[in-house]
PDB file of N, CA and C in Angstrom:
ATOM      1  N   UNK A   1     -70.243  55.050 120.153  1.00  0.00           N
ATOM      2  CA  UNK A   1     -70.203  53.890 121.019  1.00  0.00           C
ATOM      3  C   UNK A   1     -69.688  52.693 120.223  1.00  0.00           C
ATOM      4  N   UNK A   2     -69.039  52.021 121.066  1.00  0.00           N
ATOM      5  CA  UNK A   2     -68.476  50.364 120.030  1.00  0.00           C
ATOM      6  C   UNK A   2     -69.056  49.582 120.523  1.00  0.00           C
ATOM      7  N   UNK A   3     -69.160  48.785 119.137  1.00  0.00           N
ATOM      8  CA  UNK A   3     -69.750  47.063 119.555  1.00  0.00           C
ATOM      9  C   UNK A   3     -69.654  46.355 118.745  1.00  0.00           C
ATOM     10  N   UNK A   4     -69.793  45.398 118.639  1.00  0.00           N
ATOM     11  CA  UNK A   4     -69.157  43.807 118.513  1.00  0.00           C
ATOM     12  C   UNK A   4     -70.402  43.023 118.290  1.00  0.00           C
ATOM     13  N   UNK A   5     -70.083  41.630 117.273  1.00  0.00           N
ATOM     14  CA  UNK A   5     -70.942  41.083 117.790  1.00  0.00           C
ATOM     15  C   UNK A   5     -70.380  39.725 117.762  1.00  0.00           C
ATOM     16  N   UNK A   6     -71.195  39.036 118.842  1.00  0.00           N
ATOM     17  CA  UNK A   6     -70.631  37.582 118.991  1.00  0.00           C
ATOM     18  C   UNK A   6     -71.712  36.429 118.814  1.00  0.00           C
ATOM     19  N   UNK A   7     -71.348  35.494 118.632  1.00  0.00           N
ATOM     20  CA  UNK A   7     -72.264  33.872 118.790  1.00  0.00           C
ATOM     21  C   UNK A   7     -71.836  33.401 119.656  1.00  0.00           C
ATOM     22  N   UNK A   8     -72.606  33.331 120.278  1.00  0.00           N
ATOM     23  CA  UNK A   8     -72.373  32.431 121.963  1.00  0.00           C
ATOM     24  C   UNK A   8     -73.936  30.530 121.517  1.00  0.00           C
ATOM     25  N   UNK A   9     -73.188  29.524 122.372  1.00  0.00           N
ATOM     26  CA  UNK A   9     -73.906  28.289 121.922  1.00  0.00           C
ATOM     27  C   UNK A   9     -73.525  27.450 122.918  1.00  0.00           C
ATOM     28  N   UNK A  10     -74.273  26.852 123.202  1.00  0.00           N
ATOM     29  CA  UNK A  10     -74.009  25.656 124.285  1.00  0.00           C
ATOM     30  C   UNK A  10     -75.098  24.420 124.113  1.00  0.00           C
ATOM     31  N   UNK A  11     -74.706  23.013 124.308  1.00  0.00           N
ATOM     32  CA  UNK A  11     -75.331  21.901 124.093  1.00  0.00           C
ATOM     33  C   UNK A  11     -75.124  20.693 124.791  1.00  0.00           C
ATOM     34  N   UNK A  12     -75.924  20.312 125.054  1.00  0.00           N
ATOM     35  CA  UNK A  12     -75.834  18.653 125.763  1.00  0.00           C
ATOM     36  C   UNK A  12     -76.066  17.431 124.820  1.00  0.00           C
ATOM     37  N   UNK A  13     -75.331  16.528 124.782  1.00  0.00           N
ATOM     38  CA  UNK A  13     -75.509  15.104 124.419  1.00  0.00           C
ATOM     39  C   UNK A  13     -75.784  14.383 125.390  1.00  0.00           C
ATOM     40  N   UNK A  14     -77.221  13.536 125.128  1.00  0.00           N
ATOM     41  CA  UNK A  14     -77.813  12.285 126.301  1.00  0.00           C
ATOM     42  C   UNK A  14     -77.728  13.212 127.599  1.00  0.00           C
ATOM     43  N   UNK A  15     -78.695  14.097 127.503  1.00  0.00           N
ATOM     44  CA  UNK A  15     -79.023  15.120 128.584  1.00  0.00           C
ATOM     45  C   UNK A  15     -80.060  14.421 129.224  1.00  0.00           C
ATOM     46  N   UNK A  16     -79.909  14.501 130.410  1.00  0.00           N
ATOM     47  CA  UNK A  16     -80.840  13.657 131.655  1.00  0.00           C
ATOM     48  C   UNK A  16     -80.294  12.267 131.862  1.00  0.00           C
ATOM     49  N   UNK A  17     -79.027  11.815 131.259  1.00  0.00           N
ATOM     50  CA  UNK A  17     -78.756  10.625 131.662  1.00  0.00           C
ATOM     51  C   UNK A  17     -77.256  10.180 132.188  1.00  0.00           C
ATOM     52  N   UNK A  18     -76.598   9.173 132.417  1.00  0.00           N
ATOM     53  CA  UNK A  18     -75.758   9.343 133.824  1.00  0.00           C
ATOM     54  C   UNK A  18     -74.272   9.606 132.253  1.00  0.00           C
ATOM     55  N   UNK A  19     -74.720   9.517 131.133  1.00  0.00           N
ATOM     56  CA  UNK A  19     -73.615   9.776 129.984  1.00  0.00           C
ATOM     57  C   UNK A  19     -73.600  10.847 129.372  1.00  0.00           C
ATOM     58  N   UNK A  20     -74.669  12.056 129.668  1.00  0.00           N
ATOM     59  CA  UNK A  20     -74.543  13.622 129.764  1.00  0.00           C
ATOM     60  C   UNK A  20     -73.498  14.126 129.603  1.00  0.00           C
ATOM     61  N   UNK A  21     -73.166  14.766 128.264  1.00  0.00           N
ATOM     62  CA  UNK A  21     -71.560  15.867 127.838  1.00  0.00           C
ATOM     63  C   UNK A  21     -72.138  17.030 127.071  1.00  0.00           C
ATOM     64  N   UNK A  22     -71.997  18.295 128.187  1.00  0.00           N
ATOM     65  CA  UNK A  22     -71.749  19.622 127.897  1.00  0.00           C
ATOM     66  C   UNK A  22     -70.970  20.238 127.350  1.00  0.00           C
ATOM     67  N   UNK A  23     -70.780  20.531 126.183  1.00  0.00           N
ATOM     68  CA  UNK A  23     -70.017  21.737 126.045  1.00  0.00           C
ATOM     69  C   UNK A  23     -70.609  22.929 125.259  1.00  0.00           C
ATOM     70  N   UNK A  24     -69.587  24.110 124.737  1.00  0.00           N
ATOM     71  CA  UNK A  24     -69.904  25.731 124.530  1.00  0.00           C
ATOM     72  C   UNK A  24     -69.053  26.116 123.626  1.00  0.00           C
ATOM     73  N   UNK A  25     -69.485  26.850 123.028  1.00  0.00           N
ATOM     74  CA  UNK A  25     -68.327  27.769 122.047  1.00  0.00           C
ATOM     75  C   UNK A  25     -69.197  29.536 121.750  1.00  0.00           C
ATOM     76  N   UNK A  26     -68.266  30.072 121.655  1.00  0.00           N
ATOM     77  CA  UNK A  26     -68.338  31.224 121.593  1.00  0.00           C
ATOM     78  C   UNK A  26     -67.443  31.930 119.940  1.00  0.00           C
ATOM     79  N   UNK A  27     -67.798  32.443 119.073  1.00  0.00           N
ATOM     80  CA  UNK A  27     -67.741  32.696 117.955  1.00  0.00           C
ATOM     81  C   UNK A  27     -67.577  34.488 117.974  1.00  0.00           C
ATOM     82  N   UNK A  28     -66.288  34.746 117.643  1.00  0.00           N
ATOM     83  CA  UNK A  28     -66.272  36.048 117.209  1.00  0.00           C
ATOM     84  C   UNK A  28     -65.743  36.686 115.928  1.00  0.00           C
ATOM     85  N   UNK A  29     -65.537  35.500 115.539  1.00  0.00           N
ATOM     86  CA  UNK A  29     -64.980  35.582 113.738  1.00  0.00           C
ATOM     87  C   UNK A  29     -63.918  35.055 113.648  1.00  0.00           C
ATOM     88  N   UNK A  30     -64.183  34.638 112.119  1.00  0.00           N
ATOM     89  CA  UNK A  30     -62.889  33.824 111.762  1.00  0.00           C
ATOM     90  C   UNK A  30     -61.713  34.199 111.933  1.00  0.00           C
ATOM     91  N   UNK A  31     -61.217  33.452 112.391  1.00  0.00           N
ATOM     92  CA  UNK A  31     -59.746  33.423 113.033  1.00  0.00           C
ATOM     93  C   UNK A  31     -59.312  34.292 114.279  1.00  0.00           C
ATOM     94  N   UNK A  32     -60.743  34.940 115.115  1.00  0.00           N
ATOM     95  CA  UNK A  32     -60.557  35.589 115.634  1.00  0.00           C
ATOM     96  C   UNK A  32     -59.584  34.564 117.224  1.00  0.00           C
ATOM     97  N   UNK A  33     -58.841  35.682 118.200  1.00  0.00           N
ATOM     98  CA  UNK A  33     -58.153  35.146 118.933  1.00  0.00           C
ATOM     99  C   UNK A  33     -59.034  35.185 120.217  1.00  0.00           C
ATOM    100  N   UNK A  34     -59.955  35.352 120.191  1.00  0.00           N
ATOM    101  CA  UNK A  34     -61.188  35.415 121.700  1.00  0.00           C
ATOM    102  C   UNK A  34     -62.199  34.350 121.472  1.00  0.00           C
ATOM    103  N   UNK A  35     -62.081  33.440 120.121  1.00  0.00           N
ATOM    104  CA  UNK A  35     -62.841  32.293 119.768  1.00  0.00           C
ATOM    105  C   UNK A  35     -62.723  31.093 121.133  1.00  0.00           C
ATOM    106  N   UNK A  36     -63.591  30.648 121.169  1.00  0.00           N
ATOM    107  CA  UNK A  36     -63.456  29.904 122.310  1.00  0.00           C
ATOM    108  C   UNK A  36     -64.010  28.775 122.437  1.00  0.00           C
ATOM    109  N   UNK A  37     -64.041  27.140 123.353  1.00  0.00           N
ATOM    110  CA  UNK A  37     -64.847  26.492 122.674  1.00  0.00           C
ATOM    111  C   UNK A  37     -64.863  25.242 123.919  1.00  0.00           C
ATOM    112  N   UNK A  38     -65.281  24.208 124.511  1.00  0.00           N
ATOM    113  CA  UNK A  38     -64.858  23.739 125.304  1.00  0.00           C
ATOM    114  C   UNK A  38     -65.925  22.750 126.290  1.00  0.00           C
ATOM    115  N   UNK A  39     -65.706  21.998 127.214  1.00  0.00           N
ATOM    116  CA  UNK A  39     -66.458  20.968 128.087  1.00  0.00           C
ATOM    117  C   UNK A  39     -66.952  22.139 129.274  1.00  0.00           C
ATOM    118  N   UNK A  40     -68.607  21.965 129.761  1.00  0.00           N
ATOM    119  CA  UNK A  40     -68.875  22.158 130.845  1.00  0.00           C
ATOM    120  C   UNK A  40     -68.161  21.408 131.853  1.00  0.00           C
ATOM    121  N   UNK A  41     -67.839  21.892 133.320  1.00  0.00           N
ATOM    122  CA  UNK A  41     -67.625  21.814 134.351  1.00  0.00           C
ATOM    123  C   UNK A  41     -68.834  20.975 134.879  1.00  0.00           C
ATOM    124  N   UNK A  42     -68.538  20.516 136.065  1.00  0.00           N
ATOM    125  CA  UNK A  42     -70.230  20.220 137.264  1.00  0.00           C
ATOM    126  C   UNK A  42     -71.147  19.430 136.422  1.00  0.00           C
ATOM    127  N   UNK A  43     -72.282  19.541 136.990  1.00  0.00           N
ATOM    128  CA  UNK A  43     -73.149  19.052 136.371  1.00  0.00           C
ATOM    129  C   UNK A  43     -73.832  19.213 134.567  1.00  0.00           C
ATOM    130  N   UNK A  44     -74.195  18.050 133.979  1.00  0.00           N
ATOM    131  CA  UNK A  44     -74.239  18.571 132.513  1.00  0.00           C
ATOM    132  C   UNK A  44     -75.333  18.393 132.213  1.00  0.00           C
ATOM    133  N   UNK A  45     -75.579  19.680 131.268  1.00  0.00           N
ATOM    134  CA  UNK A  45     -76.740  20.052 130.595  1.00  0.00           C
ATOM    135  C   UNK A  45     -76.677  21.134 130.176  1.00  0.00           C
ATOM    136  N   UNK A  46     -77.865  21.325 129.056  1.00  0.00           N
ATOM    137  CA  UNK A  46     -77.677  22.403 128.047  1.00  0.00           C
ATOM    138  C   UNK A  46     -77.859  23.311 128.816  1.00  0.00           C
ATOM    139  N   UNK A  47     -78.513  23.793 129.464  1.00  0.00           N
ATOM    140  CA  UNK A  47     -78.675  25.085 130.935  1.00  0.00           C
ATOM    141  C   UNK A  47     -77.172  25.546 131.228  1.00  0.00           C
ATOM    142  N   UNK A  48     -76.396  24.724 131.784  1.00  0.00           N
ATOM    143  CA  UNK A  48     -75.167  25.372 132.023  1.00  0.00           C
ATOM    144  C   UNK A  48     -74.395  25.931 131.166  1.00  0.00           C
ATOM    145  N   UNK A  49     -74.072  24.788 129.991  1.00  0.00           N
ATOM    146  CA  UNK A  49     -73.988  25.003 128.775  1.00  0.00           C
ATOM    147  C   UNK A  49     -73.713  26.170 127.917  1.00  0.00           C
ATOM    148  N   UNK A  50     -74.990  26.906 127.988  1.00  0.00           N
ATOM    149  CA  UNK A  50     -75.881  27.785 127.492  1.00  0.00           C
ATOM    150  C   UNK A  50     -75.081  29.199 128.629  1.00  0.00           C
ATOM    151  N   UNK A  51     -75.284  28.995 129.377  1.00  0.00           N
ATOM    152  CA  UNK A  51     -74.929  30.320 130.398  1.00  0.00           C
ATOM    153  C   UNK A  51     -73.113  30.049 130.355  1.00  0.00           C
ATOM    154  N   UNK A  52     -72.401  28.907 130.279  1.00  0.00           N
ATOM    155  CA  UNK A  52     -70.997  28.815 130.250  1.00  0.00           C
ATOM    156  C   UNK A  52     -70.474  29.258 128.936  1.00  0.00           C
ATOM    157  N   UNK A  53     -71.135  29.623 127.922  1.00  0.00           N
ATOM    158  CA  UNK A  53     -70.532  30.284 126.548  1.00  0.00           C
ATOM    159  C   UNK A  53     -70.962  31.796 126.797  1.00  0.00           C
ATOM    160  N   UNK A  54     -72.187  32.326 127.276  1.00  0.00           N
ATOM    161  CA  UNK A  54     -72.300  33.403 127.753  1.00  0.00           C
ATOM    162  C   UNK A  54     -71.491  34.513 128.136  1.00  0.00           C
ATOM    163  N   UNK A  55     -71.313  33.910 129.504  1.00  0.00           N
ATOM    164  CA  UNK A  55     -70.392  34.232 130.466  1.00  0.00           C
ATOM    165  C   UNK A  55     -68.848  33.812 129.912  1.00  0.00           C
ATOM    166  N   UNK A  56     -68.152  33.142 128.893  1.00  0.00           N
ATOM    167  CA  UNK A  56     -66.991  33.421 128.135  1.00  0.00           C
ATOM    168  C   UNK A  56     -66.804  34.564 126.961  1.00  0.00           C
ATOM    169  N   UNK A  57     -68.030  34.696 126.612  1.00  0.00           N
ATOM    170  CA  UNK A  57     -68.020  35.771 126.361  1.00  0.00           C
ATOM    171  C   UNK A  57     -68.041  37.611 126.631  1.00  0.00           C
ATOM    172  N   UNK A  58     -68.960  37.225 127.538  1.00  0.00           N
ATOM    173  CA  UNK A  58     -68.719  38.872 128.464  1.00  0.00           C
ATOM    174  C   UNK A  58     -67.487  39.010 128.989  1.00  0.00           C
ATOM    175  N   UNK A  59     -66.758  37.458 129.525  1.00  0.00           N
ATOM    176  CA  UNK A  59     -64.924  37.466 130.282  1.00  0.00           C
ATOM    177  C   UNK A  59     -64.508  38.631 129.489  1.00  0.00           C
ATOM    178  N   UNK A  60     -64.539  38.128 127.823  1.00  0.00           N
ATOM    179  CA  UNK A  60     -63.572  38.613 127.130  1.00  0.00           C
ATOM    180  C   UNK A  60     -63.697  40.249 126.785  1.00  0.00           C
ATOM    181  N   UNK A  61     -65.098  40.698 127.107  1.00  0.00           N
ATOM    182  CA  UNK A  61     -65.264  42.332 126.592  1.00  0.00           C
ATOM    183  C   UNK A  61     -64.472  42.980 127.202  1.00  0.00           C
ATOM    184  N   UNK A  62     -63.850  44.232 127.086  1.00  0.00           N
ATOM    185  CA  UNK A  62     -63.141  44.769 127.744  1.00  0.00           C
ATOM    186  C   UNK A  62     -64.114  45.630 128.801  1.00  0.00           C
ATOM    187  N   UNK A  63     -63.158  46.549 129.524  1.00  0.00           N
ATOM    188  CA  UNK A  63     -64.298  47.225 130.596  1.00  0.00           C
ATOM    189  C   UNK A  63     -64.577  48.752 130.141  1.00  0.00           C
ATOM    190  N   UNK A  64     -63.808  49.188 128.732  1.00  0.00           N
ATOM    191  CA  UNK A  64     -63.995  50.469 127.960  1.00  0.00           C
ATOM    192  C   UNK A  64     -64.795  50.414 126.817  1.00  0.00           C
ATOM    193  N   UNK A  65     -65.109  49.103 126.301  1.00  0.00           N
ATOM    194  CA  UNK A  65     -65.957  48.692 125.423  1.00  0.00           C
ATOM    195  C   UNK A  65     -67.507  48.924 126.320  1.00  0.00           C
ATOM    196  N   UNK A  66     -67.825  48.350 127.264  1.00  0.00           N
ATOM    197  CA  UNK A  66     -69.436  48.256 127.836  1.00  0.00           C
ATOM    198  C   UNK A  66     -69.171  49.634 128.091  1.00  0.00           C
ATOM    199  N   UNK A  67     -68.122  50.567 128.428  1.00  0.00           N
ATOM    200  CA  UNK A  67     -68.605  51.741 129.256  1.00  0.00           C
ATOM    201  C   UNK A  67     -68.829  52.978 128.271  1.00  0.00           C
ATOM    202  N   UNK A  68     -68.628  52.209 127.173  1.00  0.00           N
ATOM    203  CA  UNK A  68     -68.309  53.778 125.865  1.00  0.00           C
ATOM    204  C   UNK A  68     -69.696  53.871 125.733  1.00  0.00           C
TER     205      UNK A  68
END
């Protein structure tokens, strides 16, 4: 079976207030090309945050990787 491993991270600055900035990064090694990194969407906070580096990460697995 294959696998991988990744760092997934997400964070808020001045969370709960109307100057709230989300963003995420996702870590799969240096210099890797599935590295990823970036501003929440919608509403901000580490919650979304947190599930928006997640979910950039599973994007990128392939669908023969989870099934091996």
């Amino acid at each position: 079976m294959a696998s991988a491993t990744v760092y997934t991270d997400g964070a808020c600055l001045d969370q709960g207030t109307k100057n709230a900035r989300a963003g995420y990064g996702v870590f799969w090694g240096d210099g890797h090309k599935n590295n990823r990194f970036g501003r929440v969407t919608g509403p901000q906070d580490s919650n979304r945050a947190e599930l928006r580096a997640a979910h950039q990460a599973i994007k990128t697995v392939s669908f023969r990787v989870l099934m091996a």
